[in-house]
N, C-alpha and C. Protein backbone atom coordinates (compact mmCIF):
# COMPACT_ATOMS: atom_id res chain seq x y z
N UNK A 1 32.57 41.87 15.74
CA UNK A 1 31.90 41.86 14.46
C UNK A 1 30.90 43.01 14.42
N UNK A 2 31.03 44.03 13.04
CA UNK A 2 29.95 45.12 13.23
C UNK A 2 28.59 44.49 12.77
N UNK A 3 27.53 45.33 13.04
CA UNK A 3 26.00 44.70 12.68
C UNK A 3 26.15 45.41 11.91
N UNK A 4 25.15 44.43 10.73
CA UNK A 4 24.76 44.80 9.20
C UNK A 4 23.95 46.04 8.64
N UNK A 5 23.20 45.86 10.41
CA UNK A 5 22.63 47.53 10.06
C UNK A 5 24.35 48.69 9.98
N UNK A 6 25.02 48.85 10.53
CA UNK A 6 26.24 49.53 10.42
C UNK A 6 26.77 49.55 9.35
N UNK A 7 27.14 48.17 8.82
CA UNK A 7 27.67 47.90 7.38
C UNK A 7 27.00 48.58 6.17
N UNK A 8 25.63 48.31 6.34
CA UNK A 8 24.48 48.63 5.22
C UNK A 8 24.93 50.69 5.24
N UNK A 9 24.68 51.18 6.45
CA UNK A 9 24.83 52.67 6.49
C UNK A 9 26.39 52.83 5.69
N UNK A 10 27.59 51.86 6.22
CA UNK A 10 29.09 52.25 5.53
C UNK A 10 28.51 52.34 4.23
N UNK A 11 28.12 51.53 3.35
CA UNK A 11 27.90 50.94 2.21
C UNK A 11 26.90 51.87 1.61
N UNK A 12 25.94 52.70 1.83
CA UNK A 12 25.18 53.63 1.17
C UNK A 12 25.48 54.69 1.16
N UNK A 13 26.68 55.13 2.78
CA UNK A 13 27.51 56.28 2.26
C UNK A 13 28.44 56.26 1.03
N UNK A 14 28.88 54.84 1.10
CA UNK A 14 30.27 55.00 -0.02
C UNK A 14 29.51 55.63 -0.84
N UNK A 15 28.70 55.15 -1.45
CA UNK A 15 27.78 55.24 -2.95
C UNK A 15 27.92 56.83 -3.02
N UNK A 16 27.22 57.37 -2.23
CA UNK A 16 27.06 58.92 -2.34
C UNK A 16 28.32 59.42 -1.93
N UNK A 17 28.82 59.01 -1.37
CA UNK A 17 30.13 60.15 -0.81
C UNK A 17 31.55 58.76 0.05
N UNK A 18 32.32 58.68 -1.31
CA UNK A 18 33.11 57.16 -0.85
C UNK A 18 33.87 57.51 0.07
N UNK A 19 34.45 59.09 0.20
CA UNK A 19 35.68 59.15 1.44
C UNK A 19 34.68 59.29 2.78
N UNK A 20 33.73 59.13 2.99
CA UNK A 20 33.02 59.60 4.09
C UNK A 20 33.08 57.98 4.57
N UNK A 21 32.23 57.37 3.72
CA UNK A 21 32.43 55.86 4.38
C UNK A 21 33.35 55.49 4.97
N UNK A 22 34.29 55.46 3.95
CA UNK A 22 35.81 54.66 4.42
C UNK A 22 36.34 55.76 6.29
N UNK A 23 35.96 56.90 5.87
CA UNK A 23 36.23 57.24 7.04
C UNK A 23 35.23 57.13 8.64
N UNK A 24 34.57 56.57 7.96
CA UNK A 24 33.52 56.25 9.18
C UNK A 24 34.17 54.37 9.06
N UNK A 25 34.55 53.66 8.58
CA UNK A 25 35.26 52.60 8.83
C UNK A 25 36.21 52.47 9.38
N UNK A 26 37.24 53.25 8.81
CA UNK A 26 38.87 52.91 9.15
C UNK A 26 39.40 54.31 10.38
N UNK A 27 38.73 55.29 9.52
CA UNK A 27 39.25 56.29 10.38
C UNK A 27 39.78 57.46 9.63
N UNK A 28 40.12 59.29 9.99
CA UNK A 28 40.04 59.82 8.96
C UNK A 28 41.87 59.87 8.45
N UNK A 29 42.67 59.61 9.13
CA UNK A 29 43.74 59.75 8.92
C UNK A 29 44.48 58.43 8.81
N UNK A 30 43.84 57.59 7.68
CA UNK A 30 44.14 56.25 7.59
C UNK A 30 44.76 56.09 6.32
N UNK A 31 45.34 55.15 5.55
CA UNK A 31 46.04 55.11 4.01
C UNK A 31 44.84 54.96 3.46
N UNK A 32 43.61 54.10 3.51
CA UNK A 32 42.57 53.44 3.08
C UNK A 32 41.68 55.21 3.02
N UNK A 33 41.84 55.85 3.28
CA UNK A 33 40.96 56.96 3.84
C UNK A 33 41.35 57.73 2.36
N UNK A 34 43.00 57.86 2.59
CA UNK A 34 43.66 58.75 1.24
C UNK A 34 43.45 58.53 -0.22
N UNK A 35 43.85 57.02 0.19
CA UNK A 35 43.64 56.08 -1.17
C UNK A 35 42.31 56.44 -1.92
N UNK A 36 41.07 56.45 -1.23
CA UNK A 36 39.84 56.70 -1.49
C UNK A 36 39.11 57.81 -2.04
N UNK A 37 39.68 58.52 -0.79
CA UNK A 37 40.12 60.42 -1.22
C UNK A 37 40.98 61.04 -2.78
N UNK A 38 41.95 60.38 -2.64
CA UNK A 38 42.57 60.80 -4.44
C UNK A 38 41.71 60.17 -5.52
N UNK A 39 41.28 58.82 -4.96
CA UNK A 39 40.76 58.11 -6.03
C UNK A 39 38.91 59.29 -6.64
N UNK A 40 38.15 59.45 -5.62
CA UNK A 40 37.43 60.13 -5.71
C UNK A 40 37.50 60.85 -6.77
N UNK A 41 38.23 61.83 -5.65
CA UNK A 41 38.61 63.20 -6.70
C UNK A 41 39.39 62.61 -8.21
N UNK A 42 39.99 61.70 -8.62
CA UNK A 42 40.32 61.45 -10.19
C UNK A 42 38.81 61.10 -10.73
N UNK A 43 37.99 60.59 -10.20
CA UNK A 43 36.87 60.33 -10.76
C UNK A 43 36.07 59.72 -9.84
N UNK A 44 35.41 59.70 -9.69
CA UNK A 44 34.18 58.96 -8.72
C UNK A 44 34.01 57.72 -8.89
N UNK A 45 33.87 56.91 -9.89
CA UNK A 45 33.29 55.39 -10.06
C UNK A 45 34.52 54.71 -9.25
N UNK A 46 35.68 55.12 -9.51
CA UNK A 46 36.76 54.61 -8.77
C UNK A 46 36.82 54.47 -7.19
N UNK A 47 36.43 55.92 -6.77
CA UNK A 47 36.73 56.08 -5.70
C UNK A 47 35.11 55.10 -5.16
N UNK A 48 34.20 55.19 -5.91
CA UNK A 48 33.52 54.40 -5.31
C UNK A 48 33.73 52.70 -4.83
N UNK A 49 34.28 52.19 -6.56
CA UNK A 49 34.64 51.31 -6.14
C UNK A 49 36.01 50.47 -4.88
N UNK A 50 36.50 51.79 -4.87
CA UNK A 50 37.80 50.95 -4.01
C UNK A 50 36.81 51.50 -2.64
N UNK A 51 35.89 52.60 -2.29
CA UNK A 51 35.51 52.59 -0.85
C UNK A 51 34.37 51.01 -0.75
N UNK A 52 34.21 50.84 -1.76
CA UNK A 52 32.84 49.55 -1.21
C UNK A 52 33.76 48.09 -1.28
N UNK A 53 35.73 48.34 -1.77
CA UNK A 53 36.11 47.36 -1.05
C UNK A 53 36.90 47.30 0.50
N UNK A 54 37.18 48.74 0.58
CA UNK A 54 37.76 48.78 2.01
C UNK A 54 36.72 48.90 3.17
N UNK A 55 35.40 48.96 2.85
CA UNK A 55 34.48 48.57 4.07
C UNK A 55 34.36 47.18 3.95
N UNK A 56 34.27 46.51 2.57
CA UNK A 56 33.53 45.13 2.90
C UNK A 56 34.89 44.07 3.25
N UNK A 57 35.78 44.12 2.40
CA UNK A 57 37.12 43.42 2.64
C UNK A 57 38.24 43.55 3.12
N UNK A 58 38.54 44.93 3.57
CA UNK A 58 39.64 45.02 4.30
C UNK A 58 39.05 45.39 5.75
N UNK A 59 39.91 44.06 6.77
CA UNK A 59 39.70 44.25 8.19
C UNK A 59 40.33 45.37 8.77
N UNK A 60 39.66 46.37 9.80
CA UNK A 60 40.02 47.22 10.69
C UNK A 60 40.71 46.67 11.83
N UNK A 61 41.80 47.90 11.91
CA UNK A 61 42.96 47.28 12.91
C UNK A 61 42.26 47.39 13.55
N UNK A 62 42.11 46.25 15.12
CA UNK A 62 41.83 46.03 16.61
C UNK A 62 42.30 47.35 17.29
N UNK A 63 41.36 47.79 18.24
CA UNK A 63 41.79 49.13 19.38
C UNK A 63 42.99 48.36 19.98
N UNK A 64 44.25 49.56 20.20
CA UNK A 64 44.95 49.21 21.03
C UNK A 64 44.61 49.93 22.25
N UNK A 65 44.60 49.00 23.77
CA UNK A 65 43.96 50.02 24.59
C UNK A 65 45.26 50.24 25.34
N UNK A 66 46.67 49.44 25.24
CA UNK A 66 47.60 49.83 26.15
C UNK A 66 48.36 50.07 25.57
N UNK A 67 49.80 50.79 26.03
CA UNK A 67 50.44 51.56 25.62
C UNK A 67 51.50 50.50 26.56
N UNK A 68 52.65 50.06 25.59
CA UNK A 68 53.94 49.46 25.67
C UNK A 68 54.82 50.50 26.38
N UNK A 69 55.50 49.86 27.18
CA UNK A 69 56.51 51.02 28.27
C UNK A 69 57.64 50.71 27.44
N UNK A 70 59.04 51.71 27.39
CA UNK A 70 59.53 51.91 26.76
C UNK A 70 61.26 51.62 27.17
N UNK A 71 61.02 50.98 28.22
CA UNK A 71 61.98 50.34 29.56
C UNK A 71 61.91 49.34 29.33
């Protein structure tokens, strides 16, 4: 679970700059990242609003730390 201080920083970037958030959430080469990114650039209120739902409501995939053999 991230701390709220973390959340609060995702969440004041979106405002000012929504693809920055989402990419400090998900990651920069993520769908949620793009999605955010086009949306932006068509207009801002958008892109704001879909980055302040992919920090608060959509869960981040779990680290995978191992790598499946192929045998």
């Amino acid at each position: 679970m991230d701390s709220r201080c973390a959340i609060l920083c995702e969440v004041l970037l979106a405002i000012f700059l929504p693809p920055l958030g989402v990419c400090l959430r998900h990651g920069c080469c993520t769908v949620e990242f793009l999605i955010c990114l086009i949306l932006t650039i068509l207009g801002y209120v958008p892109g704001i609003i879909y980055a302040l739902y992919a920090i608060l409501c959509v869960e981040r995939e779990p680290p995978c730390h191992h790598y499946h053999s192929l045998a």
